[in-house]
C-alpha atoms as a PDB file:
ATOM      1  CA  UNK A   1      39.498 176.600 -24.044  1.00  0.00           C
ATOM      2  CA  UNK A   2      36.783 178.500 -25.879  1.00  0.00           C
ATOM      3  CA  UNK A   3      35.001 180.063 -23.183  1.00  0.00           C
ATOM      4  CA  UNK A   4      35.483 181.676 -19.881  1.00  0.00           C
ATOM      5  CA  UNK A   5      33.708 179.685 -18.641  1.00  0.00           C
ATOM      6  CA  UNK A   6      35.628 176.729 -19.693  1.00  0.00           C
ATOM      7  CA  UNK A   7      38.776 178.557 -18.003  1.00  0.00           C
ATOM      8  CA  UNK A   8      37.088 179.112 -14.620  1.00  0.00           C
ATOM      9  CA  UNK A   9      36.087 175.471 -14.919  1.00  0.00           C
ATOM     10  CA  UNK A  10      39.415 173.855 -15.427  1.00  0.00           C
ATOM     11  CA  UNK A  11      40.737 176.225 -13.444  1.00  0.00           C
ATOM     12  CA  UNK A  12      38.566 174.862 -10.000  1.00  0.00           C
ATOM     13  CA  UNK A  13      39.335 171.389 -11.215  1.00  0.00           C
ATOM     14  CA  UNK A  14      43.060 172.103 -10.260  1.00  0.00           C
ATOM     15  CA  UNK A  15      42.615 174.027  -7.717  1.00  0.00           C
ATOM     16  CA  UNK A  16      41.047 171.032  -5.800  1.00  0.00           C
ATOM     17  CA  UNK A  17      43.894 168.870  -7.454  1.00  0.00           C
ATOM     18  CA  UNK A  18      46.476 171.346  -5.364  1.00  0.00           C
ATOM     19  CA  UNK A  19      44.321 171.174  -1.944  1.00  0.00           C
ATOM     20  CA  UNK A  20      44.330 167.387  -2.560  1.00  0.00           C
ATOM     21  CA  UNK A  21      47.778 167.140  -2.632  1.00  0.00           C
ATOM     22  CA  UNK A  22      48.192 169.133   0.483  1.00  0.00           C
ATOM     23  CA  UNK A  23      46.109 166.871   2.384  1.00  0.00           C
ATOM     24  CA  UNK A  24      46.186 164.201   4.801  1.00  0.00           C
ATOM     25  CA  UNK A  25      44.928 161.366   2.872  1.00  0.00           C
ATOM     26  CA  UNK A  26      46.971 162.389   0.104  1.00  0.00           C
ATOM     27  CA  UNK A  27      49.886 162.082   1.377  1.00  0.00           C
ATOM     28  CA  UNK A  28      49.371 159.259   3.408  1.00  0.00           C
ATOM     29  CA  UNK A  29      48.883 157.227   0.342  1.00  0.00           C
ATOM     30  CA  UNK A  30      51.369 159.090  -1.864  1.00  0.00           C
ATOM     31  CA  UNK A  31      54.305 159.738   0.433  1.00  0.00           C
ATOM     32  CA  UNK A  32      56.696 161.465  -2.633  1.00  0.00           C
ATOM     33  CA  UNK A  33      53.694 164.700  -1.662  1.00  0.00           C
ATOM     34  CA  UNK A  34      54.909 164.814   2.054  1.00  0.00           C
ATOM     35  CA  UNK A  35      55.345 168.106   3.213  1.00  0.00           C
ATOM     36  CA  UNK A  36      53.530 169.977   0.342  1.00  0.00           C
ATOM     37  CA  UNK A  37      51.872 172.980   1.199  1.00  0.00           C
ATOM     38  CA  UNK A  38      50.378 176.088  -0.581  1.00  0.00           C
ATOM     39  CA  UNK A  39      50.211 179.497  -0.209  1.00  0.00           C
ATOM     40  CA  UNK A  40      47.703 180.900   1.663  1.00  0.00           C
ATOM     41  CA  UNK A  41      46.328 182.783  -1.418  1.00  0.00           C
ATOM     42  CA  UNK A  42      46.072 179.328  -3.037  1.00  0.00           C
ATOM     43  CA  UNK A  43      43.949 178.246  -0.638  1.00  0.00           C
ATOM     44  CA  UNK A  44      41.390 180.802  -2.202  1.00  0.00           C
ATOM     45  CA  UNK A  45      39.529 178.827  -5.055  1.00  0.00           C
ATOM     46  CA  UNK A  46      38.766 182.705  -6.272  1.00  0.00           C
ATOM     47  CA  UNK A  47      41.942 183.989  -6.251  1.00  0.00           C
ATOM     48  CA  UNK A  48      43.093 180.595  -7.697  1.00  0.00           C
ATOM     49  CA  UNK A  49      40.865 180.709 -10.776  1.00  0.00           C
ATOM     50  CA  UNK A  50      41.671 184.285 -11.349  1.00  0.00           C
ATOM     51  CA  UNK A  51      45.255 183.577 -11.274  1.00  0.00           C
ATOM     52  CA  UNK A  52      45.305 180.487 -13.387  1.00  0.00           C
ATOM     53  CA  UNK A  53      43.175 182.545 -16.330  1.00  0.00           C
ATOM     54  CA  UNK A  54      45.942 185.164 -16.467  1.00  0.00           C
ATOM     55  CA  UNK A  55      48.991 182.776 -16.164  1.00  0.00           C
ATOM     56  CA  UNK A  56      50.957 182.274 -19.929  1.00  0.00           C
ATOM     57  CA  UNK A  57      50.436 178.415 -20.734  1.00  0.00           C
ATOM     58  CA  UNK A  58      47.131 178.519 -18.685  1.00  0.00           C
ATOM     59  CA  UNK A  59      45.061 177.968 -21.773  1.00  0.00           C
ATOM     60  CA  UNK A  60      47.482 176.178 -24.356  1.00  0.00           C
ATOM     61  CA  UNK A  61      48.129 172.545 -25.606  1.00  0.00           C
ATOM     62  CA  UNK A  62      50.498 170.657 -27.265  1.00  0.00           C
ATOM     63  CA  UNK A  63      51.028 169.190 -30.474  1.00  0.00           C
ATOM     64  CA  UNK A  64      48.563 166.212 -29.133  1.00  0.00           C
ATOM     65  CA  UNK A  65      45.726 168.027 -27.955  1.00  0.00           C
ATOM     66  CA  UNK A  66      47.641 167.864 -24.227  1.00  0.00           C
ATOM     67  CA  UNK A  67      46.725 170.676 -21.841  1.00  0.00           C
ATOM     68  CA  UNK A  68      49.757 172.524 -19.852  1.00  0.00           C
ATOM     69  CA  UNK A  69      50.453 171.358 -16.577  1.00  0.00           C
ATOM     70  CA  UNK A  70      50.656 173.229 -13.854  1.00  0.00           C
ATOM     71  CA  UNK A  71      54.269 172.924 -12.205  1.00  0.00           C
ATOM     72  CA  UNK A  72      55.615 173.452  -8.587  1.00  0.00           C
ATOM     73  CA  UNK A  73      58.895 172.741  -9.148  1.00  0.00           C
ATOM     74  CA  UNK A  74      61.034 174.184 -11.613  1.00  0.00           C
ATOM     75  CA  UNK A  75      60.916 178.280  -9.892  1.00  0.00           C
ATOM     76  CA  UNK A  76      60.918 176.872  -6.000  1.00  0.00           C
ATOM     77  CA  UNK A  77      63.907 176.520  -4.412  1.00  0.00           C
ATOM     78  CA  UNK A  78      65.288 172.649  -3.859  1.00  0.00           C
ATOM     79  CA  UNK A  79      63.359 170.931  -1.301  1.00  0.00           C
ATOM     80  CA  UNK A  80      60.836 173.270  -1.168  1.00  0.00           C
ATOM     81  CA  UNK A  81      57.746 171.895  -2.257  1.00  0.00           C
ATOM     82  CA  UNK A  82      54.970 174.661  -2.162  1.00  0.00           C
ATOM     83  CA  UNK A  83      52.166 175.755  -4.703  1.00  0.00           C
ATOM     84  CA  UNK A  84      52.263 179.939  -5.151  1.00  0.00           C
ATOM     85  CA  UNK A  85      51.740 182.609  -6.967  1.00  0.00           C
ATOM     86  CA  UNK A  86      55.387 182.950  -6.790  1.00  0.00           C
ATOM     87  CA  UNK A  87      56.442 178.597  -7.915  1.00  0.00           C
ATOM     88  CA  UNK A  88      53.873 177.730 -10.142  1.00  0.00           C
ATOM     89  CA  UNK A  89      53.914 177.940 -13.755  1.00  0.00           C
ATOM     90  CA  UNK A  90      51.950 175.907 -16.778  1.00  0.00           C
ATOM     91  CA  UNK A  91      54.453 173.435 -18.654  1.00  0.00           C
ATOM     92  CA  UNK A  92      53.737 171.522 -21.672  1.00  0.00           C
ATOM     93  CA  UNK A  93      53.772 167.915 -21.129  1.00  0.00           C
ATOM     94  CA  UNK A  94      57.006 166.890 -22.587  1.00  0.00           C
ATOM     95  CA  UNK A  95      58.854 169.302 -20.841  1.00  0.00           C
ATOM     96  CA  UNK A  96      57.083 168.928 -17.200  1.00  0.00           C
ATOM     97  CA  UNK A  97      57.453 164.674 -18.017  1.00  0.00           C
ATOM     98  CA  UNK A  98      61.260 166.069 -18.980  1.00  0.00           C
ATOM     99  CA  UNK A  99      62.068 167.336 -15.498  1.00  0.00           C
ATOM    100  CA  UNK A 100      60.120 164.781 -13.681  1.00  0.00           C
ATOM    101  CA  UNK A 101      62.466 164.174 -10.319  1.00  0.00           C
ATOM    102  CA  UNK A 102      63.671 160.798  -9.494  1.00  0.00           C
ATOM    103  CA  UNK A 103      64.589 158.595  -7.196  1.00  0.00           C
ATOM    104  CA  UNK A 104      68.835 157.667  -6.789  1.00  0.00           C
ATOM    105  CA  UNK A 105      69.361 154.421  -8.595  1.00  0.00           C
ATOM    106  CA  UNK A 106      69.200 151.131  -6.207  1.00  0.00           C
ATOM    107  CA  UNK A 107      72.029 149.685  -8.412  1.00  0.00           C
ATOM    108  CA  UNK A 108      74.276 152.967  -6.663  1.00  0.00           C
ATOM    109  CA  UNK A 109      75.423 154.651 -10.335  1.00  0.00           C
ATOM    110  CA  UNK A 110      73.959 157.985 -11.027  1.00  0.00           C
ATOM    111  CA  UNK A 111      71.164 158.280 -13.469  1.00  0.00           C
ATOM    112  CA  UNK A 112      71.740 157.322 -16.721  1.00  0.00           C
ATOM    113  CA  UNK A 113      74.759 155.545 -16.220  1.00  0.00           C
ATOM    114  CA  UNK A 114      74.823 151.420 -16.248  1.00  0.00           C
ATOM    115  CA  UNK A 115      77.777 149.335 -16.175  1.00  0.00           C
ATOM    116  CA  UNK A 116      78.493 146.828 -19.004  1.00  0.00           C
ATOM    117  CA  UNK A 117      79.772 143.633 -17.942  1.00  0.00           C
ATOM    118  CA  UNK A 118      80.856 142.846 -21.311  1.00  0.00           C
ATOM    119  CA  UNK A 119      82.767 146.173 -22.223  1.00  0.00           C
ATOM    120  CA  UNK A 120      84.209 146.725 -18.814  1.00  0.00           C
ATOM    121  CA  UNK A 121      82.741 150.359 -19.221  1.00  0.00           C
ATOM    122  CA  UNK A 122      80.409 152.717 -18.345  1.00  0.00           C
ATOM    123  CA  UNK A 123      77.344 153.572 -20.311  1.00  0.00           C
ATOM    124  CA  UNK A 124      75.879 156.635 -20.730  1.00  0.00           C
ATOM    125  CA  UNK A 125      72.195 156.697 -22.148  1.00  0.00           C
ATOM    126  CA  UNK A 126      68.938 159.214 -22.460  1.00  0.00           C
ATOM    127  CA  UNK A 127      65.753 158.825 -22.558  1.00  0.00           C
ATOM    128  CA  UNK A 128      63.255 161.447 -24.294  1.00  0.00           C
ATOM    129  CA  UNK A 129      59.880 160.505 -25.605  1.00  0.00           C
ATOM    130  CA  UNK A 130      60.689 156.679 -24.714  1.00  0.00           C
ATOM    131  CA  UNK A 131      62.832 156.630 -27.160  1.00  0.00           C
ATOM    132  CA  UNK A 132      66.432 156.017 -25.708  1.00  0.00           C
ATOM    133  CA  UNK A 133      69.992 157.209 -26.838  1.00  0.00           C
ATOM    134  CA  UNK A 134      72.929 156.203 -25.987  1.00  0.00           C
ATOM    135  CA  UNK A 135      75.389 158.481 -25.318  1.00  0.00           C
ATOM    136  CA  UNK A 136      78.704 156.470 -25.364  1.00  0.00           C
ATOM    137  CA  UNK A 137      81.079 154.301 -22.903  1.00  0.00           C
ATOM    138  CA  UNK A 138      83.365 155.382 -20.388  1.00  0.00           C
ATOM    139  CA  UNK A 139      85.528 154.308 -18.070  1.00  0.00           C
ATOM    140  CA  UNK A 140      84.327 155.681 -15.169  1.00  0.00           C
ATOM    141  CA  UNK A 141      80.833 156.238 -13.745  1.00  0.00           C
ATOM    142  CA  UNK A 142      81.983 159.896 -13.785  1.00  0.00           C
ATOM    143  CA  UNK A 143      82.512 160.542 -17.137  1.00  0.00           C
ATOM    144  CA  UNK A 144      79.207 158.662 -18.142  1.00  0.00           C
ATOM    145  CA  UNK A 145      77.288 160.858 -15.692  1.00  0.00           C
ATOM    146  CA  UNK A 146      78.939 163.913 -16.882  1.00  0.00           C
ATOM    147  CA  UNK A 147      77.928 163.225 -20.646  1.00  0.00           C
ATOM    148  CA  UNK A 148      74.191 162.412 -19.460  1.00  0.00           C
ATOM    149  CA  UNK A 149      73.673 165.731 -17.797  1.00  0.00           C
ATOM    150  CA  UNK A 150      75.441 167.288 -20.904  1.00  0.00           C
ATOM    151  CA  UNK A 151      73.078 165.694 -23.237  1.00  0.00           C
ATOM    152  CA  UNK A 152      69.818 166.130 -20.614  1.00  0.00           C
ATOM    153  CA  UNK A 153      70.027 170.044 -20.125  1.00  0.00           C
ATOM    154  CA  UNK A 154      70.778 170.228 -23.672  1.00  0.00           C
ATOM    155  CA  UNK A 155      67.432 168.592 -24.312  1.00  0.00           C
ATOM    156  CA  UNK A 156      65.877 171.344 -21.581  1.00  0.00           C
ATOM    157  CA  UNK A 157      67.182 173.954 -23.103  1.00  0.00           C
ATOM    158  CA  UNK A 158      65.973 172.821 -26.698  1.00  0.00           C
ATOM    159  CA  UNK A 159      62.846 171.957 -25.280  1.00  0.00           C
ATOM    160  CA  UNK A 160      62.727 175.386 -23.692  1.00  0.00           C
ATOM    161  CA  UNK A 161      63.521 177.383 -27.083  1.00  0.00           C
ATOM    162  CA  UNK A 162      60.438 174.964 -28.950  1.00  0.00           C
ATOM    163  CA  UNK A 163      57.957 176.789 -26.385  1.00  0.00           C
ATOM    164  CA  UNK A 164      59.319 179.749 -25.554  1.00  0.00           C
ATOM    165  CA  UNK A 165      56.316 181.623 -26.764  1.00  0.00           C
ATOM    166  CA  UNK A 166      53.676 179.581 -24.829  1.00  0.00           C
ATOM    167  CA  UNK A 167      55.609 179.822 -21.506  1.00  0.00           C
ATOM    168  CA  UNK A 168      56.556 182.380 -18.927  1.00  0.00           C
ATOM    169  CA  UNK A 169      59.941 184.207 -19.061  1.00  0.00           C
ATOM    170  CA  UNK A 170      60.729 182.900 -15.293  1.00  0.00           C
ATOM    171  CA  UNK A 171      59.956 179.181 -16.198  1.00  0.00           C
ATOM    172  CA  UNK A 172      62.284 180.009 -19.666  1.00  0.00           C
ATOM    173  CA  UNK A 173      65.419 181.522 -17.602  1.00  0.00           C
ATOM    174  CA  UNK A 174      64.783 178.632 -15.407  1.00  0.00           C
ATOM    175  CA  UNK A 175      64.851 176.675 -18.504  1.00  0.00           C
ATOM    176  CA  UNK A 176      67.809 177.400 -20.326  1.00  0.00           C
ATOM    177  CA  UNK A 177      70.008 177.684 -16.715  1.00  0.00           C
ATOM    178  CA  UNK A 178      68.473 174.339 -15.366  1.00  0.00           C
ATOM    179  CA  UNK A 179      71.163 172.111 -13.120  1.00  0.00           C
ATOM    180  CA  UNK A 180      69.531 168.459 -13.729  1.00  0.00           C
ATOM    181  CA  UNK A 181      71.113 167.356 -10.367  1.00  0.00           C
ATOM    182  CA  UNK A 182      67.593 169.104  -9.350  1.00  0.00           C
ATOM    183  CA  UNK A 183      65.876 165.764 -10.193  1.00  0.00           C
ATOM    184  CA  UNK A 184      67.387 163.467  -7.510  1.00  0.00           C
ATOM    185  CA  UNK A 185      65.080 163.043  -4.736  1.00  0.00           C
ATOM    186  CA  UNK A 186      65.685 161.270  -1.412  1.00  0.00           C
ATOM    187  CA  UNK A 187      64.233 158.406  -0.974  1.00  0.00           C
ATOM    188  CA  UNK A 188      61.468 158.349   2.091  1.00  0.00           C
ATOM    189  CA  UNK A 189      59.487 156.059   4.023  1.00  0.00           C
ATOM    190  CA  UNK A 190      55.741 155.260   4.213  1.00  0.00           C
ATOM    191  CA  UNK A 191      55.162 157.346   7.526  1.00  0.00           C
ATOM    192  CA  UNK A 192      54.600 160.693   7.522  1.00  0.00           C
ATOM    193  CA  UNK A 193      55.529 162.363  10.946  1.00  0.00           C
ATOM    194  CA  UNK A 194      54.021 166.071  10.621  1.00  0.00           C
ATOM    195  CA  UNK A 195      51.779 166.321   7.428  1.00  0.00           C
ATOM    196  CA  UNK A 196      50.434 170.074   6.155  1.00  0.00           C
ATOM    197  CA  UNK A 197      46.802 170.413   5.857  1.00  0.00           C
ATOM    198  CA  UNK A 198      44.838 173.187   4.148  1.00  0.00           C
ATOM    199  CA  UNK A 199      41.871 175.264   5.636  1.00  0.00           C
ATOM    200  CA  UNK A 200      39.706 172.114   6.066  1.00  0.00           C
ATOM    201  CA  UNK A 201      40.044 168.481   6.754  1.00  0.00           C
ATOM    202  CA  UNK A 202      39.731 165.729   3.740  1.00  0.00           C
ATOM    203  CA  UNK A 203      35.166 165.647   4.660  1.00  0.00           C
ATOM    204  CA  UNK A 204      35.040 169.764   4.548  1.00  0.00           C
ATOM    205  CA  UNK A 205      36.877 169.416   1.027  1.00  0.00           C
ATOM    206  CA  UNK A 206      34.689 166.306  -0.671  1.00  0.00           C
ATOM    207  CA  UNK A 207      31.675 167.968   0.791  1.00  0.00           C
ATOM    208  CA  UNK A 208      32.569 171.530  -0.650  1.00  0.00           C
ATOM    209  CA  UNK A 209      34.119 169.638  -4.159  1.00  0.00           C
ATOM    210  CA  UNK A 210      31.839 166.195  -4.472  1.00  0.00           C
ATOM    211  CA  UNK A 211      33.595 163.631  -6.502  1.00  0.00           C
ATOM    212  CA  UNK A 212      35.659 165.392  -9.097  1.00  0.00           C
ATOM    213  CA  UNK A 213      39.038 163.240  -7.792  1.00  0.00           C
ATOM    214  CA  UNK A 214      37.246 160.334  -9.511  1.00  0.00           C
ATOM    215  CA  UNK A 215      39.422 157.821 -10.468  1.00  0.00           C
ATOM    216  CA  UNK A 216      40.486 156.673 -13.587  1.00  0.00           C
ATOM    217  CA  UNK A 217      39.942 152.501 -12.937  1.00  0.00           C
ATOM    218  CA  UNK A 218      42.432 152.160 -16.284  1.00  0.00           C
ATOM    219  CA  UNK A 219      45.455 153.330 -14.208  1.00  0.00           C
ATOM    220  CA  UNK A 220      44.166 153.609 -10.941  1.00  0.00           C
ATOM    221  CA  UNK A 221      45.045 157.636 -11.367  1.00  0.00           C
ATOM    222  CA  UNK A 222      43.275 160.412 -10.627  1.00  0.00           C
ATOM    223  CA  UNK A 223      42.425 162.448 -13.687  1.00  0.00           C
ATOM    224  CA  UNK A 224      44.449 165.384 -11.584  1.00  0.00           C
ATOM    225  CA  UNK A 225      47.607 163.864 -12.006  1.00  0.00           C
ATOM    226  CA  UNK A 226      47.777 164.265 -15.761  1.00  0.00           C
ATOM    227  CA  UNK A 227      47.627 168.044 -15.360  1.00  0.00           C
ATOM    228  CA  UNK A 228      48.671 169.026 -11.589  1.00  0.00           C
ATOM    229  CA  UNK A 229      52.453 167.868 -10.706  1.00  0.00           C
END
């Protein structure tokens, strides 16, 4: 971003991504959001913009031209879902696609583990960059899982030492100690029973941001999605 005012910009285009995901609407239609909420100081689009433009990562990109993304996840605690001063952190796009949290597999085997008919064994494989590894048979769904989250935070932690010196040191510690059981969400319903909304219902917050969640028709996603998780 060459100018300030080019930070302050993107900087109020996420902040409306992060009071979009904290609304109503939201996560009516996008039930994996329920129960997101934000600190009260997020709520500020000032104090927002000011923190962004001082954050480490705020301003980078990757190898592809990619802009950080801002990340939730990786400092909260597990199963707390909250934007803050205190959770968020900017992550380059390999690494926040990396630690992307999933749902349990339907088939019952842990991730990264499928059963070969025609071995009798377990398979362990990886997937980074859509390229996938495998990692080896076993004979039990154990020993496959336990050589997939071997290989996984392996991949964090070499992913964390490539861009060490575009991140923060909390999201690096997090990094190189990261348990990849983290990443298994539970499965939810449709209905959402109590849902968190910020200062303002869903007309306040088009009427104070216009249209900037339009949506991209290609993939039916907003253009916040690629850079607020």
């Amino acid at each position: 971003m060459k100018t300030h005012k080019d930070k302050v910009h993107r900087a109020s285009w996420l902040h409306f991504g992060v009071m979009e995901r904290c609304s109503l609407s939201y996560q009516r239609n996008n039930p994996s959001y329920s129960g997101v909420t934000c600190s009260d100081n997020f709520k500020s689009e000032k104090y927002f913009v000011s923190w962004c433009i001082e954050q480490k990562g705020f301003d980078c990109f990757d190898e592809r031209g990619g802009v950080f993304h801002l990340d939730k996840d990786l400092l909260s605690p597990q199963g707390v879902k909250i934007y803050s001063e205190d959770t968020c952190v900017f992550l380059p796009v390999e690494l926040n696609g990396f630690l992307q949290s999933r749902y349990p597999s339907e088939s019952g085997l842990p991730r990264g583990v499928s059963f070969i008919k025609l071995e009798n064994k377990f398979l362990a494989t990886i997937n980074q960059s859509s390229v996938t590894t495998r990692l080896g048979y076993f004979d039990t769904k154990e020993e496959a899982y336990s050589a997939y989250k071997a290989a996984k935070e392996k991949v964090i932690r070499e992913l964390a030492d490539k861009w060490e010196s575009k991140i923060s040191v909390q999201a690096y510690q997090a990094l190189v100690s990261f348990d990849i059981s983290r990443l298994i969400k539970p499965r939810i319903t449709k209905q959402i029973e109590q849902p968190v909304i910020p200062d303002g219902d869903d007309e306040s917050l088009l009427a104070c941001y216009g249209n900037r969640a339009e949506i991209d028709e290609e993939d039916g996603m907003s253009m916040l999605e690629r850079v607020c998780i």
